[in-house]
C-alpha atoms as a PDB file:
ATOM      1  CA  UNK A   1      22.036 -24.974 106.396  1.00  0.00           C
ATOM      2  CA  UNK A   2      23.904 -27.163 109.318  1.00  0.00           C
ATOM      3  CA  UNK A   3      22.587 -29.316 112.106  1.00  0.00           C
ATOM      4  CA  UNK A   4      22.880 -27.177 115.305  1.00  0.00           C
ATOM      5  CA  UNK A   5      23.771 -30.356 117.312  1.00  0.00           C
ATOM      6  CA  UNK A   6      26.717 -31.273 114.896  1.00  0.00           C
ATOM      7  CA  UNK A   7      27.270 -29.174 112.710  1.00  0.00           C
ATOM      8  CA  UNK A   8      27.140 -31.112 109.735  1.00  0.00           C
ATOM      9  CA  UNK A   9      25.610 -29.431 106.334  1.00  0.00           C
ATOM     10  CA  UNK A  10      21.689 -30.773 106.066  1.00  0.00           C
ATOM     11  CA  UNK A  11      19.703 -30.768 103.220  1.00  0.00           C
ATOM     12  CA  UNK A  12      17.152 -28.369 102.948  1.00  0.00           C
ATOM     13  CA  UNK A  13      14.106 -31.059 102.831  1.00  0.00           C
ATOM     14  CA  UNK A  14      15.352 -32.954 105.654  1.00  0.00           C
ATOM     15  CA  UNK A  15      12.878 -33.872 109.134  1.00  0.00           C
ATOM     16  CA  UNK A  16      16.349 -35.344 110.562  1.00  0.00           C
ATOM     17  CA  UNK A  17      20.454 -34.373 110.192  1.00  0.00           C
ATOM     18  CA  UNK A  18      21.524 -37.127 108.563  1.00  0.00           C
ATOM     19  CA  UNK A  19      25.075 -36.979 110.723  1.00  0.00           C
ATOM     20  CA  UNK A  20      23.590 -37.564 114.397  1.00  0.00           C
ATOM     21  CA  UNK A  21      19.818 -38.113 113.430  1.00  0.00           C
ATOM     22  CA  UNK A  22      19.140 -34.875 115.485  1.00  0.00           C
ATOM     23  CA  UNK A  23      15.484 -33.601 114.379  1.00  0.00           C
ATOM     24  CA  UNK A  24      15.414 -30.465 112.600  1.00  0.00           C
ATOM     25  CA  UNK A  25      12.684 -27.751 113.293  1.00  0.00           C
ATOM     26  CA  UNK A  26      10.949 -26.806 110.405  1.00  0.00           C
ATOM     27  CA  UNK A  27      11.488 -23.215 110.751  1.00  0.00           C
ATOM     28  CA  UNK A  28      15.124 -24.238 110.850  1.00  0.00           C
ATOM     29  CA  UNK A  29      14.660 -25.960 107.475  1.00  0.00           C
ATOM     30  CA  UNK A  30      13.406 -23.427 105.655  1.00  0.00           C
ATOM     31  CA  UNK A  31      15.638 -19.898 105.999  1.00  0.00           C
ATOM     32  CA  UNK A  32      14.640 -17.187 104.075  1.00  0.00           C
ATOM     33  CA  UNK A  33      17.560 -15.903 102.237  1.00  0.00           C
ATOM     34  CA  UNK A  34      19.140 -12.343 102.694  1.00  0.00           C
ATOM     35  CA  UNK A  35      17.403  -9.985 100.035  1.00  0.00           C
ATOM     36  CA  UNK A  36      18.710  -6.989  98.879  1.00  0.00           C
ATOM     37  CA  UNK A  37      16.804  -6.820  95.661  1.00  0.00           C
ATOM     38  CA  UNK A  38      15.032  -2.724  97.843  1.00  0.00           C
ATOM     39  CA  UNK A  39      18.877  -1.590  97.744  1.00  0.00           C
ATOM     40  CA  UNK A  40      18.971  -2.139  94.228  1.00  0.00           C
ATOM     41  CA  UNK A  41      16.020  -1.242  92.859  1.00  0.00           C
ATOM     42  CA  UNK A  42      16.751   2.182  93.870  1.00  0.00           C
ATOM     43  CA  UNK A  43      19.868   2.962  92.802  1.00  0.00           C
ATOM     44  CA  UNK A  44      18.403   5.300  90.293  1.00  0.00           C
ATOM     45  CA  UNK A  45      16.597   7.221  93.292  1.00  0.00           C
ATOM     46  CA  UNK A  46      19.812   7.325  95.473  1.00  0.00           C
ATOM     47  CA  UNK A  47      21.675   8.717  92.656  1.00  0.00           C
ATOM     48  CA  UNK A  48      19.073  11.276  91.619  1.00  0.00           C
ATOM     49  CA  UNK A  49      18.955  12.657  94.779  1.00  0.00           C
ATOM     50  CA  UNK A  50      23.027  13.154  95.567  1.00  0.00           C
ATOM     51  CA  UNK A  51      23.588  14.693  92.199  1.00  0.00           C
ATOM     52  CA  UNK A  52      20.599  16.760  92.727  1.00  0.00           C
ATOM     53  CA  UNK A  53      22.032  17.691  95.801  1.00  0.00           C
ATOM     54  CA  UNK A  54      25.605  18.217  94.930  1.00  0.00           C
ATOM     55  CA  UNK A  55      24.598  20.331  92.286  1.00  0.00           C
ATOM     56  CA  UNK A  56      22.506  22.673  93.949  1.00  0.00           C
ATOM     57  CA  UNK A  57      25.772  22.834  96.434  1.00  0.00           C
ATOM     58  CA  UNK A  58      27.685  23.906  93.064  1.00  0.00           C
ATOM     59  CA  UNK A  59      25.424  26.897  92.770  1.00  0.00           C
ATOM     60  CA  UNK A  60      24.829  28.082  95.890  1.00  0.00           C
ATOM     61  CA  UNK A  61      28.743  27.749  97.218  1.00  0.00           C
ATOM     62  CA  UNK A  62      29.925  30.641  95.459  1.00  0.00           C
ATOM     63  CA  UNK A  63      28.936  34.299  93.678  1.00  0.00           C
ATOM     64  CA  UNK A  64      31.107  34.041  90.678  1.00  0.00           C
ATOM     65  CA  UNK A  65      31.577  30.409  89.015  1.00  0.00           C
ATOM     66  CA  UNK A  66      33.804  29.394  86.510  1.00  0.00           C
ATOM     67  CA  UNK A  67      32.401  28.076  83.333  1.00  0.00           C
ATOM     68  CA  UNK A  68      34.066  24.902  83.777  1.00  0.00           C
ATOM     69  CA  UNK A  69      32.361  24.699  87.287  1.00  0.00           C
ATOM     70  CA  UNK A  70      28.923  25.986  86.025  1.00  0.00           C
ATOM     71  CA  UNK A  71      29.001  23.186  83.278  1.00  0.00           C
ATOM     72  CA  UNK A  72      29.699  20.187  85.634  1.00  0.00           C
ATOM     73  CA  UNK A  73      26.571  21.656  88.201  1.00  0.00           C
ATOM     74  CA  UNK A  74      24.616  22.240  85.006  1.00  0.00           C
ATOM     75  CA  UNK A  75      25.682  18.524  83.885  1.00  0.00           C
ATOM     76  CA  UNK A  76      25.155  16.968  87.374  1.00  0.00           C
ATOM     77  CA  UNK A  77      21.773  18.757  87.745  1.00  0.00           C
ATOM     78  CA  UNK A  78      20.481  17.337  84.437  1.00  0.00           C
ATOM     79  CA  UNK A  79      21.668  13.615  84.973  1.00  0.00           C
ATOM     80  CA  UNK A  80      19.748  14.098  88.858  1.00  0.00           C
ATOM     81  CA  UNK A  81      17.066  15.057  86.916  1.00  0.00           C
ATOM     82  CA  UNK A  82      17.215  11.840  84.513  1.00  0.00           C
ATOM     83  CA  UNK A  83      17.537   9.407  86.629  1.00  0.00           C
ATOM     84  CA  UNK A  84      14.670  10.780  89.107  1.00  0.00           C
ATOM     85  CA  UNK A  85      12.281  10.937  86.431  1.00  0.00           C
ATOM     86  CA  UNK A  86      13.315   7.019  85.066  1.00  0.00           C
ATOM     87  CA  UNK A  87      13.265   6.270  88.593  1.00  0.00           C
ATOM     88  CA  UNK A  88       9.725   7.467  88.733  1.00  0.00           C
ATOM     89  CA  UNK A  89       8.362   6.120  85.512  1.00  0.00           C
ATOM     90  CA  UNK A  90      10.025   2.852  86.337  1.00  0.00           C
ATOM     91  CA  UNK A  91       7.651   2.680  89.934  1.00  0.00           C
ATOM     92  CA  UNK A  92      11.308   1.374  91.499  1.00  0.00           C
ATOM     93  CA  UNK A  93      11.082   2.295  95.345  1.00  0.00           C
ATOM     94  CA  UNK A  94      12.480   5.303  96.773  1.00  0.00           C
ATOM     95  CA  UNK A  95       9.785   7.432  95.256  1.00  0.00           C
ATOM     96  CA  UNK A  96      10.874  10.022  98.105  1.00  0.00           C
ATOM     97  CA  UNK A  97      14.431  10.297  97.155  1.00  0.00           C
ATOM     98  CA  UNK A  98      13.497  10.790  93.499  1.00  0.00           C
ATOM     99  CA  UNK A  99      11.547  13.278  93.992  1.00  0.00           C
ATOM    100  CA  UNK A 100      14.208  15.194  95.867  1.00  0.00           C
ATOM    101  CA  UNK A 101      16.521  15.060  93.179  1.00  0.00           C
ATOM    102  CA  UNK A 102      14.259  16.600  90.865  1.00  0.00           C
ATOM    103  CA  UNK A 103      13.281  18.991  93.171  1.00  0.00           C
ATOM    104  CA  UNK A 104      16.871  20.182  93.626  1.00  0.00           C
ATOM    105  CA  UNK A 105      17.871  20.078  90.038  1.00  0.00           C
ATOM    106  CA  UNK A 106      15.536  21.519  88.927  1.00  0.00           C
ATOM    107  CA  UNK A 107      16.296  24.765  91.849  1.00  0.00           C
ATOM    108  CA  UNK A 108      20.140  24.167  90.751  1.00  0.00           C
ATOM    109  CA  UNK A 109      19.411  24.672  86.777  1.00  0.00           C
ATOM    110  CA  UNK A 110      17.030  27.502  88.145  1.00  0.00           C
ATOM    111  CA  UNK A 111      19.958  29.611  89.739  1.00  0.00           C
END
């Protein structure tokens, strides 16, 4: 943290900036740090629910598939439904989103 009247860096237990003597407010002193421990403790969710998604796209884009394009929608449905399910077991957040991409694997892998 720095002094807003100098500048100069200030120890976090400090009443005073030891550069100018300025005071320092104590809800200057004590800054909560950026946290983005929600983004990644649902990764698992996120993931679940694109590959859900994208392979319930694979399925309903076209009549006839290829086999090579049936595997990778049968492949991405099964890794949605993987990661929603350790998402779920896990009680990470984004209980929503994991649910989604179970939802729509499990309608992909039923077409």
């Amino acid at each position: 943290m720095n002094c807003p009247n100098c500048n100069n860096p200030i120890p976090a237990n400090a009443n005073n900036c030891p550069g100018c003597g300025a005071p320092i407010a104590q809800q200057q002193a004590t800054q909560v740090p950026a946290d983005d421990t929600k983004a990644k403790s649902c990764w698992m969710a996120i993931t679940s629910m694109v590959l859900g998604i994208t392979s319930l796209l694979v399925f309903l884009g076209e009549e006839e598939l290829e086999e090579d394009v049936a595997a990778g929608g049968c492949l991405f449905a099964i890794l949605a439904l993987v990661f929603g399910i350790i998402s779920l077991c896990q009680k990470q957040d984004g209980k929503g989103m994991a649910i989604a991409g179970i939802a729509t694997a499990a309608c992909a892998l039923l077409i």
